[in-house]
N, C-alpha and C. Protein backbone atom coordinates (compact mmCIF):
# COMPACT_ATOMS: atom_id res chain seq x y z
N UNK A 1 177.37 -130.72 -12.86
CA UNK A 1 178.80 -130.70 -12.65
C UNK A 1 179.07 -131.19 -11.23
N UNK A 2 179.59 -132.36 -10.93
CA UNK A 2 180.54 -132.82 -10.30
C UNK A 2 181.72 -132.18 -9.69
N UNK A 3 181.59 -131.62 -8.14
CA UNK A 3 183.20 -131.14 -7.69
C UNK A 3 183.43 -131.48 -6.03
N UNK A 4 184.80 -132.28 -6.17
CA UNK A 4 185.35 -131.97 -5.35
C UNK A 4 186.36 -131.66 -4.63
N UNK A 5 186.61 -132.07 -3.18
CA UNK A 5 188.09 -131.09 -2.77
C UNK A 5 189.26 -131.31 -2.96
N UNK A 6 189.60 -132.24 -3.59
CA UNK A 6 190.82 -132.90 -4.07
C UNK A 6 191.34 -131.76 -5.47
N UNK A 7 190.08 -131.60 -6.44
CA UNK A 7 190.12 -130.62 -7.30
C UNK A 7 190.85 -128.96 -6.85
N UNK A 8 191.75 -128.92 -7.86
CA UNK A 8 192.48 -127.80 -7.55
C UNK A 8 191.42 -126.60 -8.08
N UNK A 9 191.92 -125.14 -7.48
CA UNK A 9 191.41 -123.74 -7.73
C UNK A 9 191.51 -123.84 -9.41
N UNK A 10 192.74 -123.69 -9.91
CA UNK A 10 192.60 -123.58 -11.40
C UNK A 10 191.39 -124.44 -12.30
N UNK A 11 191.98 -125.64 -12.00
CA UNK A 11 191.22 -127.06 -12.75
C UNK A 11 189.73 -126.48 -12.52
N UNK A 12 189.00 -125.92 -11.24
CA UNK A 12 187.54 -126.22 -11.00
C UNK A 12 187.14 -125.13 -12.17
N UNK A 13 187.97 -123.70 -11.98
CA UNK A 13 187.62 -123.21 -12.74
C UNK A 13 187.35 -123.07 -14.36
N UNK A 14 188.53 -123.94 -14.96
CA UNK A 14 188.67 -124.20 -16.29
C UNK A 14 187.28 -124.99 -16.39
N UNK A 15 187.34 -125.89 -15.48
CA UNK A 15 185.99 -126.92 -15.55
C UNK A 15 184.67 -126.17 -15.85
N UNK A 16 184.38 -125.12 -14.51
CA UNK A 16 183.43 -124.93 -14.66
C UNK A 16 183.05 -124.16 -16.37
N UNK A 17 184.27 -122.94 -16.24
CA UNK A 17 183.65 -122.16 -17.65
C UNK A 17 183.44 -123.13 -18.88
N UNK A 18 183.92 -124.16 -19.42
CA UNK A 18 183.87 -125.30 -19.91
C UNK A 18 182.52 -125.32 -19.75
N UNK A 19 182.09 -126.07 -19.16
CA UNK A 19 180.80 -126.67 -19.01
C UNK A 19 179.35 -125.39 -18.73
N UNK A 20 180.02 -124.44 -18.03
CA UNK A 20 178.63 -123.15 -18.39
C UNK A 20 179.06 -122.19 -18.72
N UNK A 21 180.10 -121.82 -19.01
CA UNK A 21 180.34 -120.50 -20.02
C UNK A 21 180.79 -119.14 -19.57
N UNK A 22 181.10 -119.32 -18.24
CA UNK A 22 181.42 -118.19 -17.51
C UNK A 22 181.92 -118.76 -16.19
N UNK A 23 182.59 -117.55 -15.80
CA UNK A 23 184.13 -118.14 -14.50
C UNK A 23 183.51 -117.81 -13.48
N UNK A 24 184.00 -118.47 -12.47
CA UNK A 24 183.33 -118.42 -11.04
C UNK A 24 184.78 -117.79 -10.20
N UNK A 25 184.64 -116.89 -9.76
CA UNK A 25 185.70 -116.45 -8.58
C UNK A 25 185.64 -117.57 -7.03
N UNK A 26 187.10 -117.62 -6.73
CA UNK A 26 187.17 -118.92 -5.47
C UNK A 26 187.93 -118.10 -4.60
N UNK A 27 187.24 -118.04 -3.47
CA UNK A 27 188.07 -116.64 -2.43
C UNK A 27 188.26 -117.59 -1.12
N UNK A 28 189.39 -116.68 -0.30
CA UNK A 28 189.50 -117.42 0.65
C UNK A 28 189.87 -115.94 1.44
N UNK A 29 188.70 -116.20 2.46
CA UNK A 29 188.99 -114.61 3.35
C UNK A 29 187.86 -113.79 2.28
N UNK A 30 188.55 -112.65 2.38
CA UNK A 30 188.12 -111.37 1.13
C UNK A 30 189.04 -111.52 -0.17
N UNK A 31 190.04 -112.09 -0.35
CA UNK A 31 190.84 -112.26 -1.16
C UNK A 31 190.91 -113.74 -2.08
N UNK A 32 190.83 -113.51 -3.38
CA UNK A 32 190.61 -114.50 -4.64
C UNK A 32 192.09 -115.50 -3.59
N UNK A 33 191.51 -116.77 -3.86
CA UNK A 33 192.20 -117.81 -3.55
C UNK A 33 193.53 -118.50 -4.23
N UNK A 34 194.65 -118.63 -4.02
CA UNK A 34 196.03 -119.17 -4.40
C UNK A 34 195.39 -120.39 -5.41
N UNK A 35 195.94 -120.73 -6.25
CA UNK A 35 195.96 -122.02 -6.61
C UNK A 35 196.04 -123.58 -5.86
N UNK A 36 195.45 -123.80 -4.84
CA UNK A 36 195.35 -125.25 -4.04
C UNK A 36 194.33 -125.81 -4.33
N UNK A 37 194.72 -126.88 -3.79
CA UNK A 37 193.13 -127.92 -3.40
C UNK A 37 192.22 -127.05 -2.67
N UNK A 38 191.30 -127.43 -3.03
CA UNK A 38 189.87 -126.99 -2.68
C UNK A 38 189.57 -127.33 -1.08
N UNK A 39 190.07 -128.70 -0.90
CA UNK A 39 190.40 -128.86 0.25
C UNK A 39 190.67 -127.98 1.39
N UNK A 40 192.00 -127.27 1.21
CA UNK A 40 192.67 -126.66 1.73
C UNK A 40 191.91 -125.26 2.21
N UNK A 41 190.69 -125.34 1.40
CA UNK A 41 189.93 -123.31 1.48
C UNK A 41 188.92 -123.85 2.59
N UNK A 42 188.66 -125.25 2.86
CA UNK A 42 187.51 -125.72 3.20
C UNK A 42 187.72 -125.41 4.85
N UNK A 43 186.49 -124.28 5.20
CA UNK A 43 186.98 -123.86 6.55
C UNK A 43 187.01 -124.77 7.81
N UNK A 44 186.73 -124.89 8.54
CA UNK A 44 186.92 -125.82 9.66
C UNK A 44 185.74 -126.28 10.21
N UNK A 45 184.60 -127.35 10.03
CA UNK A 45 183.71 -127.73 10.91
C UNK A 45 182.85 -127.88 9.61
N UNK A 46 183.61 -127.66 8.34
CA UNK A 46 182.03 -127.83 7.38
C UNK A 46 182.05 -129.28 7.01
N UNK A 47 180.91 -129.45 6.20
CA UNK A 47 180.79 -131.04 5.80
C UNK A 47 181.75 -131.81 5.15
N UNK A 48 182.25 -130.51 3.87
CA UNK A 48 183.10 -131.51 3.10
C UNK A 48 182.33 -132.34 1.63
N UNK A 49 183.13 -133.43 1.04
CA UNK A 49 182.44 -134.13 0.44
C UNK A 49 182.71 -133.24 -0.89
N UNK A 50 181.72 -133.63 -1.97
CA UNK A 50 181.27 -133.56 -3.19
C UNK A 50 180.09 -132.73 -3.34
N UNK A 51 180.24 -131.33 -4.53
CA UNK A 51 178.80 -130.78 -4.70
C UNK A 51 178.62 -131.66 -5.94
N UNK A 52 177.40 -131.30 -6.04
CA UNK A 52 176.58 -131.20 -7.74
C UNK A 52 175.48 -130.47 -7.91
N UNK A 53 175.51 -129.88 -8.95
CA UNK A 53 174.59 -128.76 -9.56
C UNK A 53 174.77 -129.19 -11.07
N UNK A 54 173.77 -128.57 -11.76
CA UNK A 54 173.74 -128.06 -13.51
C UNK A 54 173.16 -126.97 -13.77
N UNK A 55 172.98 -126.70 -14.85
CA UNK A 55 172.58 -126.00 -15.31
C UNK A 55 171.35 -125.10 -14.97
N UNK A 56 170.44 -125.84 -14.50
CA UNK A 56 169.28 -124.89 -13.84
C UNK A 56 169.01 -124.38 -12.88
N UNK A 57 170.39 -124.70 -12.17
CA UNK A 57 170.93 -124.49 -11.00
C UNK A 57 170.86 -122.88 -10.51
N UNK A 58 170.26 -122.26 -10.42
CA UNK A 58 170.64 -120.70 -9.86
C UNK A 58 172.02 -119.90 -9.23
N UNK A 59 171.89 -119.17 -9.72
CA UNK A 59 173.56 -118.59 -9.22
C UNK A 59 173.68 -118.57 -7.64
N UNK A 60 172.63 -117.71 -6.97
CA UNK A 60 172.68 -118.00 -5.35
C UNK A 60 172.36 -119.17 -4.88
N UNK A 61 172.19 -120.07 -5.81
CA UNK A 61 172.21 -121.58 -4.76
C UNK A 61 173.35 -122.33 -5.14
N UNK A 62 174.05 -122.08 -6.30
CA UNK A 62 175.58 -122.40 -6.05
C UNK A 62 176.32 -122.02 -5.04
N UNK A 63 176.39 -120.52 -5.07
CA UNK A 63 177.55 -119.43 -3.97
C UNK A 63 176.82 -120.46 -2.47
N UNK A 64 175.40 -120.40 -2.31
CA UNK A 64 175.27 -120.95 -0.58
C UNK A 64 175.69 -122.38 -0.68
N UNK A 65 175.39 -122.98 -1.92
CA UNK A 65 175.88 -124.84 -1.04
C UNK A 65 177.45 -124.65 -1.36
N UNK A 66 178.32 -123.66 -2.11
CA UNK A 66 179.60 -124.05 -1.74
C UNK A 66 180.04 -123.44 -0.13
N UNK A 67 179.26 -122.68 0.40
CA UNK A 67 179.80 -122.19 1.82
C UNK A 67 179.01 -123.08 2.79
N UNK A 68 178.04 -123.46 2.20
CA UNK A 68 177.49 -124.64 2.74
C UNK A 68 178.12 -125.94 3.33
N UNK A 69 178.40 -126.31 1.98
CA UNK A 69 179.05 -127.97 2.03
C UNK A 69 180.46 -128.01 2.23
N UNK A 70 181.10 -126.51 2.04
CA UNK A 70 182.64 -126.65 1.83
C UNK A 70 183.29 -125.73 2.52
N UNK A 71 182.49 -124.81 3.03
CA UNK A 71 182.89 -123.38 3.60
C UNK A 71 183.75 -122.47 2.83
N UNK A 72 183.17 -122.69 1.46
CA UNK A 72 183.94 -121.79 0.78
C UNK A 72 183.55 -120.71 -0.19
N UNK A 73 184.08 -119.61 -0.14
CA UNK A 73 183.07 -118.32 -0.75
C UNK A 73 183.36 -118.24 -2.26
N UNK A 74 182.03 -118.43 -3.10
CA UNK A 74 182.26 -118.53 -4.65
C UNK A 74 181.25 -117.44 -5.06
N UNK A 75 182.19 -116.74 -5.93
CA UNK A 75 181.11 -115.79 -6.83
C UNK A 75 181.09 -116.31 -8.37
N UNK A 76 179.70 -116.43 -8.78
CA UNK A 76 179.28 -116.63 -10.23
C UNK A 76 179.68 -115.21 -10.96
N UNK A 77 180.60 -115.37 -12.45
CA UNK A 77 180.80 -114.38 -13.21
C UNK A 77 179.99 -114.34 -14.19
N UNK A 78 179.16 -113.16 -14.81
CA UNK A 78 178.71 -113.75 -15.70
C UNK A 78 179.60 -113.10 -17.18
N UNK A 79 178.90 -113.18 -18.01
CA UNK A 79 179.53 -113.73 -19.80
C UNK A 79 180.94 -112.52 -19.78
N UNK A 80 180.70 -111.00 -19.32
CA UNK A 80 181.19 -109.67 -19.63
C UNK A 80 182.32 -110.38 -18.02
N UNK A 81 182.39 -110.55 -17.28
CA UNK A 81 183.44 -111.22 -16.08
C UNK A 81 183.11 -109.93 -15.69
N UNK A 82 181.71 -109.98 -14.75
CA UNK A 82 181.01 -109.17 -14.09
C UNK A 82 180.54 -110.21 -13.20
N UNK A 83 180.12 -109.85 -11.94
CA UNK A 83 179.02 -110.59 -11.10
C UNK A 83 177.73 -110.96 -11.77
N UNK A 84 177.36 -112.02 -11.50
CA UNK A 84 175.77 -112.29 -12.11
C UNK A 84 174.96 -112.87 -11.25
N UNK A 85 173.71 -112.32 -11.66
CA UNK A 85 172.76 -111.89 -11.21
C UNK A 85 172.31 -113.38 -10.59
N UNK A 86 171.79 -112.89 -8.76
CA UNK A 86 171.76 -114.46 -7.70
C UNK A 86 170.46 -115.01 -8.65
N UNK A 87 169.53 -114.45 -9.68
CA UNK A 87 168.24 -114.89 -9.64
C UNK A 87 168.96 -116.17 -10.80
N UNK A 88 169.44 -115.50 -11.71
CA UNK A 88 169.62 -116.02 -12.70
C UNK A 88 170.32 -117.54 -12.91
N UNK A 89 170.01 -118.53 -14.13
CA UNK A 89 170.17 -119.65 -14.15
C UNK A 89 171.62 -120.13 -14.26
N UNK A 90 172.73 -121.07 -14.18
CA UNK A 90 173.86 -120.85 -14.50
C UNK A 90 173.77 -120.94 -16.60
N UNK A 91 172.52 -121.93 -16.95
CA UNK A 91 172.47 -122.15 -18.24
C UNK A 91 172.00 -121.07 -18.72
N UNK A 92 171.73 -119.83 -18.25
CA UNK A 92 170.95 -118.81 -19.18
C UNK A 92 172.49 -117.28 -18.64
N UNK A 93 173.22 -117.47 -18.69
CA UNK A 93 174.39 -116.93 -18.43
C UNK A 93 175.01 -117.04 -19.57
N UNK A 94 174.98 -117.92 -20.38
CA UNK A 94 176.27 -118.36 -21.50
C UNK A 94 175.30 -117.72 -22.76
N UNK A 95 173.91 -117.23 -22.86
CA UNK A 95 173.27 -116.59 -23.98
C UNK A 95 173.15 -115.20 -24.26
């Protein structure tokens, strides 16, 4: 999956559960993020740009390259819209 900051809060999310089966929370601060561009959450001094990940992707190496590349804090939900587990795959979440 393909994302970037131009992509709004809603859209990434529809996207993502779409494509792995479970919702990702998009926070800004401690608090779930407004509906904007992605852009807009992206804190000050980070890289920017475009992620990509799939499926075999691990849940804690999503959450670090989005604070990574974008400065922005993402939690993986898994299937029950619970936190899921950093070990676990994003493709072994949707079974």
């Amino acid at each position: 999956m393909k994302v970037d900051q131009r992509k709004k809060v809603s859209s990434f999310q529809a996207d993502f559960k779409k494509e792995f089966g479970v919702g990702i929370r998009v926070y800004k601060g401690v608090k779930l993020a407004d509906d904007v561009a992605l852009k807009s959450l992206t804190e000050k001094g980070s890289k920017g740009g475009a992620i990509d990940f799939g499926g075999n992707t691990k849940v804690k190496n999503v959450e670090k390259i989005f604070k990574e590349e974008m400065g922005i804090k993402v939690q993986v939900e898994n299937k029950k819209g619970g936190l899921a587990d950093n070990d676990a795959t994003l493709a072994s979440l949707n079974r």
